[in-house]
C-alpha atoms as a PDB file:
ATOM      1  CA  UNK A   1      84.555  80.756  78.443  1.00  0.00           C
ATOM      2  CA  UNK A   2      87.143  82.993  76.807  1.00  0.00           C
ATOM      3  CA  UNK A   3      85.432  86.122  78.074  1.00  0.00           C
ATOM      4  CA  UNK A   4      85.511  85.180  81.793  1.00  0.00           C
ATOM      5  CA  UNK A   5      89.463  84.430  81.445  1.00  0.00           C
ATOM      6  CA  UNK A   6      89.546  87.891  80.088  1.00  0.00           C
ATOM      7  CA  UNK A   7      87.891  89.551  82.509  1.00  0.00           C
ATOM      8  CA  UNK A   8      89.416  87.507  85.828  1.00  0.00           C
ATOM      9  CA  UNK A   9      93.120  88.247  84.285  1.00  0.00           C
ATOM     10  CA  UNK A  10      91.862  91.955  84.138  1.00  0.00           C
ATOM     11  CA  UNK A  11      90.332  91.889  87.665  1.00  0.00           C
ATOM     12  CA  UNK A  12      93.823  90.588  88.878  1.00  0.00           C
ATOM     13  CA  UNK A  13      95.696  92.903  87.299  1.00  0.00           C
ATOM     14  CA  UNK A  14      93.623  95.575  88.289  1.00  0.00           C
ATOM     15  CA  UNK A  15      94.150  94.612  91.992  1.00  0.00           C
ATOM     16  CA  UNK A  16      97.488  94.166  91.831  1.00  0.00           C
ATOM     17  CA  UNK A  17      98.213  97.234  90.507  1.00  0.00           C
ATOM     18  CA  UNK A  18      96.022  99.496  93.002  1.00  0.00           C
ATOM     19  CA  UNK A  19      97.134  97.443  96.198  1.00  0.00           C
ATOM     20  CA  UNK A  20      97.867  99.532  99.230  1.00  0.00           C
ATOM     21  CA  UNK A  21      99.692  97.715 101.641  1.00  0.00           C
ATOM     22  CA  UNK A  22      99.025 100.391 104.297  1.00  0.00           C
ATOM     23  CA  UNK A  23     101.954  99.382 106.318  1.00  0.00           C
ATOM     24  CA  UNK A  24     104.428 100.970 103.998  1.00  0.00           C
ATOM     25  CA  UNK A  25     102.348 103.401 102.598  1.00  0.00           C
ATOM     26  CA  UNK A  26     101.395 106.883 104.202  1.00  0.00           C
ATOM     27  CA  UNK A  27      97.905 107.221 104.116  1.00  0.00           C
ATOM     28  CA  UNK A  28      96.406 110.267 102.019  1.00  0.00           C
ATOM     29  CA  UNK A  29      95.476 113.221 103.537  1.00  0.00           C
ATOM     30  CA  UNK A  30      91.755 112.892 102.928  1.00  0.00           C
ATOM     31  CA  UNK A  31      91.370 109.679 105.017  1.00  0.00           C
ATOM     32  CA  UNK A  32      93.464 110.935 107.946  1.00  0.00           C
ATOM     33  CA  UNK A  33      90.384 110.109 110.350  1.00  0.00           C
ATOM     34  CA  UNK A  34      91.196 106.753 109.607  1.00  0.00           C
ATOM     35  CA  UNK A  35      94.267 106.308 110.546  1.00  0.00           C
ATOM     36  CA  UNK A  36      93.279 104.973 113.814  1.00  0.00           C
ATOM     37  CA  UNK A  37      91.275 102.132 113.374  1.00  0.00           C
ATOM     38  CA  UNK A  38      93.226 101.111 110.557  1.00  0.00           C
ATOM     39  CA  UNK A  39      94.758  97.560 111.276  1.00  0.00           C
ATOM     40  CA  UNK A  40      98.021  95.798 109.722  1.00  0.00           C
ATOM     41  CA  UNK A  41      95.597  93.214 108.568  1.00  0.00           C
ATOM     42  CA  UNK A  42      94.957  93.842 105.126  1.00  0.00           C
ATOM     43  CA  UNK A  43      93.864  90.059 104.084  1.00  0.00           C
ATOM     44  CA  UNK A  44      90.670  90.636 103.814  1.00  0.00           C
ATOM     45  CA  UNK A  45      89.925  93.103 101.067  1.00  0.00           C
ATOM     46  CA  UNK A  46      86.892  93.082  99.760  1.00  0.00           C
ATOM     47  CA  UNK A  47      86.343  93.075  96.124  1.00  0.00           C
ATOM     48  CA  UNK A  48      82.467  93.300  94.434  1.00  0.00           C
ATOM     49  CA  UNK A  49      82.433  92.548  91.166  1.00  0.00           C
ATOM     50  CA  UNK A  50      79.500  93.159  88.897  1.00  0.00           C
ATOM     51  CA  UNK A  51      77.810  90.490  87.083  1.00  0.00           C
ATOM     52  CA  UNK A  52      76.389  92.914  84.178  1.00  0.00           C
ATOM     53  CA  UNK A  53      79.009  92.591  81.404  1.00  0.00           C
ATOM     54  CA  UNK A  54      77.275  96.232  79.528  1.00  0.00           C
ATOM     55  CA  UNK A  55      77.315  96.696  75.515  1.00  0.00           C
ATOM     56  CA  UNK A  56      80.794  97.905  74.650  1.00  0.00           C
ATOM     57  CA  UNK A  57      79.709 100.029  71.548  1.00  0.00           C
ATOM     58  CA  UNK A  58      76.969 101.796  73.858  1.00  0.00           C
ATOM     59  CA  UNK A  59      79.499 102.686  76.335  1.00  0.00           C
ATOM     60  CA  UNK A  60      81.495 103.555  73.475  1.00  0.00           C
ATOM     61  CA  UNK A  61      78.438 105.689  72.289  1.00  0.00           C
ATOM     62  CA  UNK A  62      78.205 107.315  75.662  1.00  0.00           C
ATOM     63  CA  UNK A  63      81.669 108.102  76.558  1.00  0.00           C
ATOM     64  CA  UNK A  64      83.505 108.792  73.192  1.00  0.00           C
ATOM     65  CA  UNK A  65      86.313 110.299  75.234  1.00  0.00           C
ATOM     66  CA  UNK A  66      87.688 106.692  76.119  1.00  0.00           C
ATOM     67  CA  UNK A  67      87.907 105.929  72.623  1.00  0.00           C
ATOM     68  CA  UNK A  68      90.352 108.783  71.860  1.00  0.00           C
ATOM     69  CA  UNK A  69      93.982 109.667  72.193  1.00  0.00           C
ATOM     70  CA  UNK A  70      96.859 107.081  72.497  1.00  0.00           C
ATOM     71  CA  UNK A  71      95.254 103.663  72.461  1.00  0.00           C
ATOM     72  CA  UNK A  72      93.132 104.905  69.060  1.00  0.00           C
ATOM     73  CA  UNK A  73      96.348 104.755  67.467  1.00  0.00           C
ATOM     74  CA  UNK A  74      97.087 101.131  67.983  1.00  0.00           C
ATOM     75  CA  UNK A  75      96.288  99.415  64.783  1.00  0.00           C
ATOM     76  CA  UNK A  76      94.418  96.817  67.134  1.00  0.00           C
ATOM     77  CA  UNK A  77      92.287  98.880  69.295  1.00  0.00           C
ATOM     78  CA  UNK A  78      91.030 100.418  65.443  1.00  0.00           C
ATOM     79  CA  UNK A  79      90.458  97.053  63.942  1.00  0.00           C
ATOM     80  CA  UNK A  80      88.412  95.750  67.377  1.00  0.00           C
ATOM     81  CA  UNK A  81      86.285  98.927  67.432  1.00  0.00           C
ATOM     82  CA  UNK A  82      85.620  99.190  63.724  1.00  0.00           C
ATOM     83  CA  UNK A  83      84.614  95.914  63.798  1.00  0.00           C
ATOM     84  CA  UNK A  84      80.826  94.025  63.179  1.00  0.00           C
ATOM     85  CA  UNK A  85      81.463  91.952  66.115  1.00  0.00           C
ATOM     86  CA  UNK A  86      81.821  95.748  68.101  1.00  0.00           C
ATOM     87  CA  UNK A  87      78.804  96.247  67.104  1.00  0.00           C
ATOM     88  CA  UNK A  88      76.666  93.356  67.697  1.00  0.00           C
ATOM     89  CA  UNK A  89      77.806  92.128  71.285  1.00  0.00           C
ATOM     90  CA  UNK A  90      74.929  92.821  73.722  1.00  0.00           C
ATOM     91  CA  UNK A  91      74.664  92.963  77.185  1.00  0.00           C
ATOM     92  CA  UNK A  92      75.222  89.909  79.154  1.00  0.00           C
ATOM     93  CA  UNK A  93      75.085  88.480  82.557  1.00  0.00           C
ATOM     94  CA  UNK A  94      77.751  85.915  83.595  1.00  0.00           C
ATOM     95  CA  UNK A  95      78.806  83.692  86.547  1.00  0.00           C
ATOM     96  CA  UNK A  96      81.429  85.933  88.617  1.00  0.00           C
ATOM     97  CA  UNK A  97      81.753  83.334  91.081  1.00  0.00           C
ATOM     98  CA  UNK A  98      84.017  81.696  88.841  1.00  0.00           C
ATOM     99  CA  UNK A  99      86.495  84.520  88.896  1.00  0.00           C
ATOM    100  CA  UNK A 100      89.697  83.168  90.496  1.00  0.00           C
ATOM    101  CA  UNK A 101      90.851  86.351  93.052  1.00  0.00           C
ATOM    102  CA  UNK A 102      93.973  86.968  93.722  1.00  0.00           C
ATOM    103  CA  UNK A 103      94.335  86.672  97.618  1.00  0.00           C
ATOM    104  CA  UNK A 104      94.913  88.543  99.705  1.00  0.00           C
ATOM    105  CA  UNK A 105      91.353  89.835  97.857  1.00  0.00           C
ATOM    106  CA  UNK A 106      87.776  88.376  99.289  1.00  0.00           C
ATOM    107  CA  UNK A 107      85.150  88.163  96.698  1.00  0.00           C
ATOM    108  CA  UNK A 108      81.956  89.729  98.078  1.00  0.00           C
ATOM    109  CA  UNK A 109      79.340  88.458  96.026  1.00  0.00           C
ATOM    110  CA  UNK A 110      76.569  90.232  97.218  1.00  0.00           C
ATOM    111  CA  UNK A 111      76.090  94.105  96.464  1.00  0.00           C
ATOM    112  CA  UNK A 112      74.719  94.186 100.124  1.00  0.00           C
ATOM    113  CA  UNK A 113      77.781  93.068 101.918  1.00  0.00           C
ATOM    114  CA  UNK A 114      78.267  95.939 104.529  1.00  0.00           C
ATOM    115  CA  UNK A 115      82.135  97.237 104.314  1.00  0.00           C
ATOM    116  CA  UNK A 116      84.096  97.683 107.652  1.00  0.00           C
ATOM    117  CA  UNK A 117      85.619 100.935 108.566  1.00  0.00           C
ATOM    118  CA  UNK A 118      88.798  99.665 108.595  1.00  0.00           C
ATOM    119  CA  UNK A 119      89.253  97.458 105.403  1.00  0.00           C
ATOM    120  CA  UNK A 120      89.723  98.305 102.191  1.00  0.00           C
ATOM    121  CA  UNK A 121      86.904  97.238  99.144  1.00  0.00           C
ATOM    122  CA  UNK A 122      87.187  97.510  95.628  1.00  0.00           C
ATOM    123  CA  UNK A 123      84.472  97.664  93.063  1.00  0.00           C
ATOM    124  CA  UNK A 124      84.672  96.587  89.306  1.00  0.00           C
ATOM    125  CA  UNK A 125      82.006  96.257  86.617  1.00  0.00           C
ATOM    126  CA  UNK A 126      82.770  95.668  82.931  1.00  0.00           C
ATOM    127  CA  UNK A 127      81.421  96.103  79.498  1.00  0.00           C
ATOM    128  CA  UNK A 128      81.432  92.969  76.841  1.00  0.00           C
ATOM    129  CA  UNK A 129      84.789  91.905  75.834  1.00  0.00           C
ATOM    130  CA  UNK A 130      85.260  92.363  71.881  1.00  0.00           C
ATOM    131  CA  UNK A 131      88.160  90.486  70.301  1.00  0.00           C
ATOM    132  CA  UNK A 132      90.034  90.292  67.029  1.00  0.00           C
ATOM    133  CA  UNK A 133      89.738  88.117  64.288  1.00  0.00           C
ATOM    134  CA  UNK A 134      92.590  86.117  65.916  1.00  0.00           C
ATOM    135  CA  UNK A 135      90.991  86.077  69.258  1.00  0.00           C
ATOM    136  CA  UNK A 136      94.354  87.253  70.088  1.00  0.00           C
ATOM    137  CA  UNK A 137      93.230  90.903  71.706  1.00  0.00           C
ATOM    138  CA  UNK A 138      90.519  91.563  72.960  1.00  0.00           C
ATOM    139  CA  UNK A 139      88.944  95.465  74.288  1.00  0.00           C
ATOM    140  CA  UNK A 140      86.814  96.209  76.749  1.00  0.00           C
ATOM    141  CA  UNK A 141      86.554  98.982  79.218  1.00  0.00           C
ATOM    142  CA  UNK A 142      86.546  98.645  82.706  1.00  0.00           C
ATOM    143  CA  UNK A 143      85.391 100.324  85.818  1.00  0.00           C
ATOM    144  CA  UNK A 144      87.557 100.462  88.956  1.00  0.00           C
ATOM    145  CA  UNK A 145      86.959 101.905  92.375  1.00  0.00           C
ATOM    146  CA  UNK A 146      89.141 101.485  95.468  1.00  0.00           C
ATOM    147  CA  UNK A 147      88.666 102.952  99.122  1.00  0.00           C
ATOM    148  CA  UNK A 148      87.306 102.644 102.525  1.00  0.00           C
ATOM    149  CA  UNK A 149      83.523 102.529 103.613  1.00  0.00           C
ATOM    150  CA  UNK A 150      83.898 106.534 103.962  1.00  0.00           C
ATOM    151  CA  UNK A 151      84.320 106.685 100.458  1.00  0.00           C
ATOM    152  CA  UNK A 152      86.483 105.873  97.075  1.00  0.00           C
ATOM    153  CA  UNK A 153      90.134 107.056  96.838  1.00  0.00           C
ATOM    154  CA  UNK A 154      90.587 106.453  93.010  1.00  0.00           C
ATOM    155  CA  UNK A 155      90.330 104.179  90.347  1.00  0.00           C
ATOM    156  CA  UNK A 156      89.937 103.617  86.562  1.00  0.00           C
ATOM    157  CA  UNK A 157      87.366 104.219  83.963  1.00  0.00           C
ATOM    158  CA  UNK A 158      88.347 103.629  80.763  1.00  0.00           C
ATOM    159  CA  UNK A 159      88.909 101.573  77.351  1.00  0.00           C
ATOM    160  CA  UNK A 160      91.438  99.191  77.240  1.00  0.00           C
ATOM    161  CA  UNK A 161      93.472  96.542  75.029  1.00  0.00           C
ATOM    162  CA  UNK A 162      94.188  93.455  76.004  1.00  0.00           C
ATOM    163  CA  UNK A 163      96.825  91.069  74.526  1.00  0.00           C
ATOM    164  CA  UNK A 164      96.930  87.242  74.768  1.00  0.00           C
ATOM    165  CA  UNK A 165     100.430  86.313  75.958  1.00  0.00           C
ATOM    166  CA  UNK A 166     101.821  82.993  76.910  1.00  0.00           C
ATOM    167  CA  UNK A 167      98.327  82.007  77.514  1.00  0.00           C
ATOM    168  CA  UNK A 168      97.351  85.004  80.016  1.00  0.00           C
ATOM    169  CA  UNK A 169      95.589  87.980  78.817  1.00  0.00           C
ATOM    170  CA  UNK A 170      98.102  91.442  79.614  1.00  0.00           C
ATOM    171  CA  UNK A 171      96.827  94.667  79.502  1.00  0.00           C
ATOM    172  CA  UNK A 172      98.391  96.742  76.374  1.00  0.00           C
ATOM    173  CA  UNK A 173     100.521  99.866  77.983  1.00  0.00           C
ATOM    174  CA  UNK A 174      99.383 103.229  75.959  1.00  0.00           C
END
C-alpha cells in the first residue's frame, strides 16, 4: 500500500537523521549518569512504532501551529491541505510489521517491551498520509521521540511534505 511506503521511507529517514553513534558523540549533559553503563554496542536500538495512523485534518484542527510558517508557503503543502481528500481521511490502523527498519534499528512491536538502561529507543506515531492529485507528494505529520529508559532527549512533532523521487518518498526541506 502506498501509505505504508510513505510512512517506512519516513521512519528511515527519521532514524537516520537522529542517530547517535555514542562513540563519537559526547553525551549531553542531562544524561551524564549514564555514561557508565553505556556500551559501544549500539545495534540494538529499539524503535516502537505506533499502529494508529490519526486523522490528519484533526491534528491539523488541534495543532494549527504545524500548519504555519515556511512549509504553508509551498504551493504543495496548500493544495494537499486545502484539499477534499484532507478532509475525509479517517483514522486507520495498519500492519507496522511490514515496515522495513533500517538496521542497526530493532522493531519493538509491543508497547510493553521494557527498554534497557543502556540502549537507546525511539518512538514514532503518525497521522494519515494525504497526497496530491498526482500521488506525487504526500503530507502527514509525524511524531518522533529519541532517548534512554530515563527519559526522551528530543525529537520531532510536526507537519511535513513529502516528495516522490526516483521511486522513494524524500522529505521536502523548509
Amino acid at each position: 500500500m502506498l501509505e505504508e511506503q510513505v510512512l517506512n521511507d519516513v521512519l528511515n529517514a527519521f532514524l537516520v537523521k537522529y542517530q547517535i553513534d555514542f562513540t563519537n558523540v559526547p553525551l549531553p549533559e542531562s544524561i551524564n549518569v549514564l555514561k557508565s553503563r553505556i556500551t559501544n554496542d549500539t545495534t540494538n536500538l529499539g524503535v516502537y512504532v505506533s499502529d494508529a495512523l490519526l486523522p490528519v485534518a484533526q491534528l491539523k484542527e488541534d495543532n494549527k501551529w504545524m500548519f504555519f510558517g515556511e512549509l504553508s508557503n509551498n504551493p504543495k503543502f496548500k493544495e494537499i491541505v486545502n484539499s477534499r481528500r484532507f478532509e475525509n481521511l479517517f483514522y486507520r490502523e495498519f500492519y507496522k510489521n511490514r515496515l522495513q527498519i533500517l538496521e542497526p534499528y530493532v522493531q519493538l512491536l509491543e508497547s510493553n517491551h521494557r527498554i534497557k538502561s543502556d540502549k537507546q529507543y525511539s518512538i514514532l506515531s503518525f497521522s494519515r498520509v494525504c497526497f496530491d492529485e498526482e500521488m506525487e507528494n504526500a503530507l502527514l505529520v509525524i511524531h518522533y521521540e529519541r532517548g534512554f529508559e530515563t527519559g526522551s532527549m528530543s525529537g520531532y512533532y510536526g507537519a511535513i511534505l513529502v516528495e516522490k523521487r526516483k521511486g522513494n518518498w524524500e522529505i521536502v526541506e523548509r
